[in-house]
N, C-alpha and C. Protein backbone atom coordinates (compact mmCIF):
# COMPACT_ATOMS: atom_id res chain seq x y z
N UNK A 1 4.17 -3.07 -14.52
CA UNK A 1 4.66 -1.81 -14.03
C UNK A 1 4.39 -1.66 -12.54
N UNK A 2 3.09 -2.01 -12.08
CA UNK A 2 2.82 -2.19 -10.87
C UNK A 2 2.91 -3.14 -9.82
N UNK A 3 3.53 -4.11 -10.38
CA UNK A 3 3.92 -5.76 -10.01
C UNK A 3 4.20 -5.63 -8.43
N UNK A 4 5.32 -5.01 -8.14
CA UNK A 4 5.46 -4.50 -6.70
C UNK A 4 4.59 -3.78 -5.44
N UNK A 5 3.68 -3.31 -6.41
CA UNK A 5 2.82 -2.72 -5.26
C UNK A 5 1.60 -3.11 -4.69
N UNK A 6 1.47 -4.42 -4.78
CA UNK A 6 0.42 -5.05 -4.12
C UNK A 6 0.29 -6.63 -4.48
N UNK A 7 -0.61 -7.36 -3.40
CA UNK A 7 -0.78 -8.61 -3.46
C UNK A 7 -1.34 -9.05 -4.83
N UNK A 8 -0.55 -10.36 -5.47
CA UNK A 8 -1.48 -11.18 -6.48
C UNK A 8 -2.38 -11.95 -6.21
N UNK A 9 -3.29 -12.06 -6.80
CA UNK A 9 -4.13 -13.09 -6.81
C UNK A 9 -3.90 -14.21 -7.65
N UNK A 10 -4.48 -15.53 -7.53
CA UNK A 10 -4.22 -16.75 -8.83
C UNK A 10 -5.42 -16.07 -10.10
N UNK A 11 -4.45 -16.26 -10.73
CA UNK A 11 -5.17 -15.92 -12.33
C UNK A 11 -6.03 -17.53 -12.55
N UNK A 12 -7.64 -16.97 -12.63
CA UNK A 12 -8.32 -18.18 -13.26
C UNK A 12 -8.52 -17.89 -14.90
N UNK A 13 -8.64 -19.18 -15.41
CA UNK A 13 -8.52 -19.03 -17.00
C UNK A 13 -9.99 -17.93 -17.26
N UNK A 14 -8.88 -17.80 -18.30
CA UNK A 14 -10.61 -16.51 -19.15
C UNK A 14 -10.95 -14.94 -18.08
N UNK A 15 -10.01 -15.26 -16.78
CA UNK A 15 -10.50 -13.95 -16.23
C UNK A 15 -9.10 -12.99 -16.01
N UNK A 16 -9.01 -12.26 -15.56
CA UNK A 16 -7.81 -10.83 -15.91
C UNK A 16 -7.51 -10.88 -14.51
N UNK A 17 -6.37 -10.67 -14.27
CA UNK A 17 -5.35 -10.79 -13.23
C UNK A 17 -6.05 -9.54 -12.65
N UNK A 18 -6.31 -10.23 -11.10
CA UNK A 18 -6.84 -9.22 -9.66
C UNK A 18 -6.07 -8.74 -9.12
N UNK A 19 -5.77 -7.70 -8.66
CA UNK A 19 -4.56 -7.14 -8.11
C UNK A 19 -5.27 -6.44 -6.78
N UNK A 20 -4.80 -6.10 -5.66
CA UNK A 20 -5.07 -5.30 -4.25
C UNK A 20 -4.77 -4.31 -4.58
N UNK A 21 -5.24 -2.99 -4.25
CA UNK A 21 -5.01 -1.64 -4.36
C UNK A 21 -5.71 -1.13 -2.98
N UNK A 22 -4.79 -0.37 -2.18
CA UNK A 22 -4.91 -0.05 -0.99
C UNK A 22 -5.30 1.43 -1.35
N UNK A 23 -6.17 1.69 -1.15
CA UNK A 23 -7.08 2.60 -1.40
C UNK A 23 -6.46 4.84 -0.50
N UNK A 24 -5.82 3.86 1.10
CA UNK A 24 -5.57 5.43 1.24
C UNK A 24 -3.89 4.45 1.53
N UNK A 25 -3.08 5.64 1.00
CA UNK A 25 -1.33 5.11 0.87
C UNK A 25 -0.74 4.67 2.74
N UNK A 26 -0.14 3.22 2.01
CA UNK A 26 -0.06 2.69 3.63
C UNK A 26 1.10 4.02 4.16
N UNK A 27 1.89 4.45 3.78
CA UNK A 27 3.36 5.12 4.01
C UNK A 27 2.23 6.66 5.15
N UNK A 28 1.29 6.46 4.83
CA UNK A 28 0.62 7.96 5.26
C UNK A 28 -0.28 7.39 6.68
N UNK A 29 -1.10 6.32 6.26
CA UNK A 29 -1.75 5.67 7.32
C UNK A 29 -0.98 5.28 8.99
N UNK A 30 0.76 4.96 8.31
CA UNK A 30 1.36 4.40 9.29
C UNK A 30 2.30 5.45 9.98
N UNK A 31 2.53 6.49 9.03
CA UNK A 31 2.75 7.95 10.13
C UNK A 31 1.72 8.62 10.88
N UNK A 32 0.58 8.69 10.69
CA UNK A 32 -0.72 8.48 11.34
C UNK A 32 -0.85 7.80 12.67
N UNK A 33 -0.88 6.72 12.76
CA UNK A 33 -0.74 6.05 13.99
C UNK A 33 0.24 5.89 14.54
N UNK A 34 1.51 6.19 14.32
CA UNK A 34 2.60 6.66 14.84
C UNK A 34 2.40 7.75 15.75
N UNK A 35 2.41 8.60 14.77
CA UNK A 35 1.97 10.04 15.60
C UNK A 35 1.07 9.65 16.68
N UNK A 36 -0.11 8.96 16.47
CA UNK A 36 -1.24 8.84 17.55
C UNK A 36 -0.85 8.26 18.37
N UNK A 37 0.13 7.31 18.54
CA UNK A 37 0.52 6.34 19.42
C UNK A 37 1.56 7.19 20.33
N UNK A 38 2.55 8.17 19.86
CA UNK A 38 3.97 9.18 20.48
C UNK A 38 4.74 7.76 20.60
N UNK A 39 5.20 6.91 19.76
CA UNK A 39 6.41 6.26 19.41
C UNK A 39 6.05 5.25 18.54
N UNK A 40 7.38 4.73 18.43
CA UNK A 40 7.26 4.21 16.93
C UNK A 40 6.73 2.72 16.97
N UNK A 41 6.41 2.93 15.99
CA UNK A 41 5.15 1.48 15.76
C UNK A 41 5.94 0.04 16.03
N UNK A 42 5.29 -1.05 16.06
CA UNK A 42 6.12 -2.20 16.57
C UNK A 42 6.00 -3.12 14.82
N UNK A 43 6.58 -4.35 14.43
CA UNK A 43 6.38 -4.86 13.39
C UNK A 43 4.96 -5.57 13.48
N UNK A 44 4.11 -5.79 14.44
CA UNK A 44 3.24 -6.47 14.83
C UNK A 44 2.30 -5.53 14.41
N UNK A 45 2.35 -3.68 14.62
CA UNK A 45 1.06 -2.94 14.83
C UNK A 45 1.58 -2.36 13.72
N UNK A 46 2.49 -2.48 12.98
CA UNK A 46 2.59 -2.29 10.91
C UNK A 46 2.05 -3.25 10.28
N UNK A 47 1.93 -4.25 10.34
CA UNK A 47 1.24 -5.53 9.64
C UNK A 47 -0.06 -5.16 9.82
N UNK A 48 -0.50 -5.00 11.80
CA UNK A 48 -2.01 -4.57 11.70
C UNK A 48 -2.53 -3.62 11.20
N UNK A 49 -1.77 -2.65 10.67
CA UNK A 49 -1.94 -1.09 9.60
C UNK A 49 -2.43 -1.97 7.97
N UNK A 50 -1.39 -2.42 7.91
CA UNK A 50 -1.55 -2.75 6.34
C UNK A 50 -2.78 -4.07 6.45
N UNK A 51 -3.28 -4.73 7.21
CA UNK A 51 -4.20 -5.78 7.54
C UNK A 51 -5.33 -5.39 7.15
N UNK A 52 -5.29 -3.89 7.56
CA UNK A 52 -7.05 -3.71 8.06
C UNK A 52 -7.52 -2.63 7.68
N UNK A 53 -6.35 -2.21 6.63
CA UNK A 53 -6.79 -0.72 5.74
C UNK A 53 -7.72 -1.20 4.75
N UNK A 54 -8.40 -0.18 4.48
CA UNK A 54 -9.34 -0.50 3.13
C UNK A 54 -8.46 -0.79 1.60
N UNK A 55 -8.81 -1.89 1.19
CA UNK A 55 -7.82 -2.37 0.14
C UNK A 55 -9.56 -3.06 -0.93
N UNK A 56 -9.13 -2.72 -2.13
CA UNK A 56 -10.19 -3.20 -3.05
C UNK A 56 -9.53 -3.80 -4.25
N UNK A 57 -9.93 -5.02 -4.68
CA UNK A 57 -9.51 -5.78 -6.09
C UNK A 57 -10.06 -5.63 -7.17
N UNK A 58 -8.57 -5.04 -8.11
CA UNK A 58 -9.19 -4.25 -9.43
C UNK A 58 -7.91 -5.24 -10.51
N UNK A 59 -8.51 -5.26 -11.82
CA UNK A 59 -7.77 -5.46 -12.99
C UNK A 59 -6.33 -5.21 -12.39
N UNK A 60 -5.63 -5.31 -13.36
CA UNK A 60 -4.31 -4.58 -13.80
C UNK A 60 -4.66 -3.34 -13.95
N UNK A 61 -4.99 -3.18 -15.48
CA UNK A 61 -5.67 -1.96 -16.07
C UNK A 61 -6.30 -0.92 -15.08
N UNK A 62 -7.12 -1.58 -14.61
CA UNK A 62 -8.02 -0.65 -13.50
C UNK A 62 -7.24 0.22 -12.73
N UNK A 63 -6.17 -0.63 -12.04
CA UNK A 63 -5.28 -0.39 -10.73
C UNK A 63 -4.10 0.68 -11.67
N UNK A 64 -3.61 0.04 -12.59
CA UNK A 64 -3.64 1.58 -13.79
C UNK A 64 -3.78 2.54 -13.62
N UNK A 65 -4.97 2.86 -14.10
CA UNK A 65 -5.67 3.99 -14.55
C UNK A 65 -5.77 4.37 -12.51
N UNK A 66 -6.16 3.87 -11.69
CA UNK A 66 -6.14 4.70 -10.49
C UNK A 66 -4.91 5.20 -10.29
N UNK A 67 -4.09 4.82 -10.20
CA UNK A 67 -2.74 5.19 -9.58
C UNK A 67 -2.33 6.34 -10.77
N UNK A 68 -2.42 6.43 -11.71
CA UNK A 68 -2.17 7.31 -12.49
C UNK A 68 -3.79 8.61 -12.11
N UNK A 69 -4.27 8.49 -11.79
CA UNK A 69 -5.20 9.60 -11.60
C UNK A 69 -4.54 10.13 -10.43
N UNK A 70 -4.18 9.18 -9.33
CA UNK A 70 -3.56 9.69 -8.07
C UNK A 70 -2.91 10.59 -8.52
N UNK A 71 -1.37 10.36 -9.04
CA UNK A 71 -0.26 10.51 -9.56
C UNK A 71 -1.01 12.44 -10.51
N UNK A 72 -1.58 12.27 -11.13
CA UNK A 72 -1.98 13.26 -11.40
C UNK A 72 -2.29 14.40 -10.64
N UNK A 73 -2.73 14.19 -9.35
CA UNK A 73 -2.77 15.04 -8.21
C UNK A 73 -1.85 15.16 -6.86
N UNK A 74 -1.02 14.31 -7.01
CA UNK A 74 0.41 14.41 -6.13
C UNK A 74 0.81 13.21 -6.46
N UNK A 75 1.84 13.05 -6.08
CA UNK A 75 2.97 11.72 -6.31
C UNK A 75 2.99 11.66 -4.85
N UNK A 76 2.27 10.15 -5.04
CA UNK A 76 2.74 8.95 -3.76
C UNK A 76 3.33 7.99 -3.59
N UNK A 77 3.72 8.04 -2.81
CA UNK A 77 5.19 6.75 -2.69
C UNK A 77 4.62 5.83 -2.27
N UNK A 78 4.32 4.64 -3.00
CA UNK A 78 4.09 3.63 -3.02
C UNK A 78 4.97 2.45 -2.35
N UNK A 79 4.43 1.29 -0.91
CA UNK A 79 5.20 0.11 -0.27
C UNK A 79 4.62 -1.05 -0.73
N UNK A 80 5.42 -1.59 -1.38
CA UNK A 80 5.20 -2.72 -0.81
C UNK A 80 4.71 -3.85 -0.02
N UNK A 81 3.42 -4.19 -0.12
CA UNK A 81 2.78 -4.64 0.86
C UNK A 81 3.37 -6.07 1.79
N UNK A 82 4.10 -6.70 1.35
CA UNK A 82 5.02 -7.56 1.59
C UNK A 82 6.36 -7.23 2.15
N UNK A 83 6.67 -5.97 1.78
CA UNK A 83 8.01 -5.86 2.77
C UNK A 83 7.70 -4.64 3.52
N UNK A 84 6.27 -4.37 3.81
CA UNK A 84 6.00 -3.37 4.72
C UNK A 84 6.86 -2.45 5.69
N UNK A 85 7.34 -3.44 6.51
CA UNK A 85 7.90 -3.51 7.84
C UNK A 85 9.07 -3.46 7.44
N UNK A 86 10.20 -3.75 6.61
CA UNK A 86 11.35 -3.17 5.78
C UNK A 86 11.34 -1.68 5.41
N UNK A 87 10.55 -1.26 4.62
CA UNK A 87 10.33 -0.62 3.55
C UNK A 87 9.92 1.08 4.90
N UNK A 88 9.13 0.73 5.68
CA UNK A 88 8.35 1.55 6.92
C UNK A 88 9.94 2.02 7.50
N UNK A 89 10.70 0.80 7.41
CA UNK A 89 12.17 0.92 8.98
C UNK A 89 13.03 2.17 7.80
N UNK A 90 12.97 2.08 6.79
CA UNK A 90 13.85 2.81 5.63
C UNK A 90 12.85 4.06 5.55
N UNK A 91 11.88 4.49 5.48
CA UNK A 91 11.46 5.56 5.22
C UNK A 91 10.77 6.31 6.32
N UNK A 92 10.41 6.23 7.38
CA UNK A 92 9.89 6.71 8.32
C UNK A 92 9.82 8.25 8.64
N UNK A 93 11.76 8.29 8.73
CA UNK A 93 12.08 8.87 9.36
C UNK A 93 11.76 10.26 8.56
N UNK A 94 11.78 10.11 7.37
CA UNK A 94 11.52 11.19 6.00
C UNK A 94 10.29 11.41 5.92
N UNK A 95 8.93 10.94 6.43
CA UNK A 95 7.49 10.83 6.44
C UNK A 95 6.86 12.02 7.36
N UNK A 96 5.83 13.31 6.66
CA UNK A 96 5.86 14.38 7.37
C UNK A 96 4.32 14.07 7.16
């Protein structure tokens, strides 16, 4: 269900697929430094957004149950950590 929203890890035998979960939503972080910067970010200083945010490795399950607690207290729009810099050029402009 969550397949898209973050980096895989290699599955070792006997242990449960690690998944990245970026802890505060990149889509919010990178209107953030937008704003701080007064123009729009370059593809170089979006990569360094999504690089160096706090990101922690949880289960499947785990990453689950967080995003659904989120989700329980507002709905966040979740990127793609791989097509960042796509995904940033398509939604920006809608980001308050």
């Amino acid at each position: 269900m969550f397949n898209w929203l973050r980096r895989q890890t290699k599955i070792q035998p006997d242990e449960q697929r690690k998944v990245t979960v970026y802890l505060n939503p990149l889509h919010a972080l990178l209107h953030a430094a937008e704003k701080s910067k007064g123009s729009p970010l370059t593809e170089a200083e979006v990569l360094q957004v999504r690089d160096t945010t706090i990101a922690v490795e949880m289960t499947e399950e785990q990453a689950a149950k967080f995003y659904m607690s989120l989700d329980a207290q507002v709905e966040v729009y979740r990127m793609n950590p791989d097509r960042i810099w796509e995904e940033w050029q398509e939604i920006r402009a809608h980001v308050t």
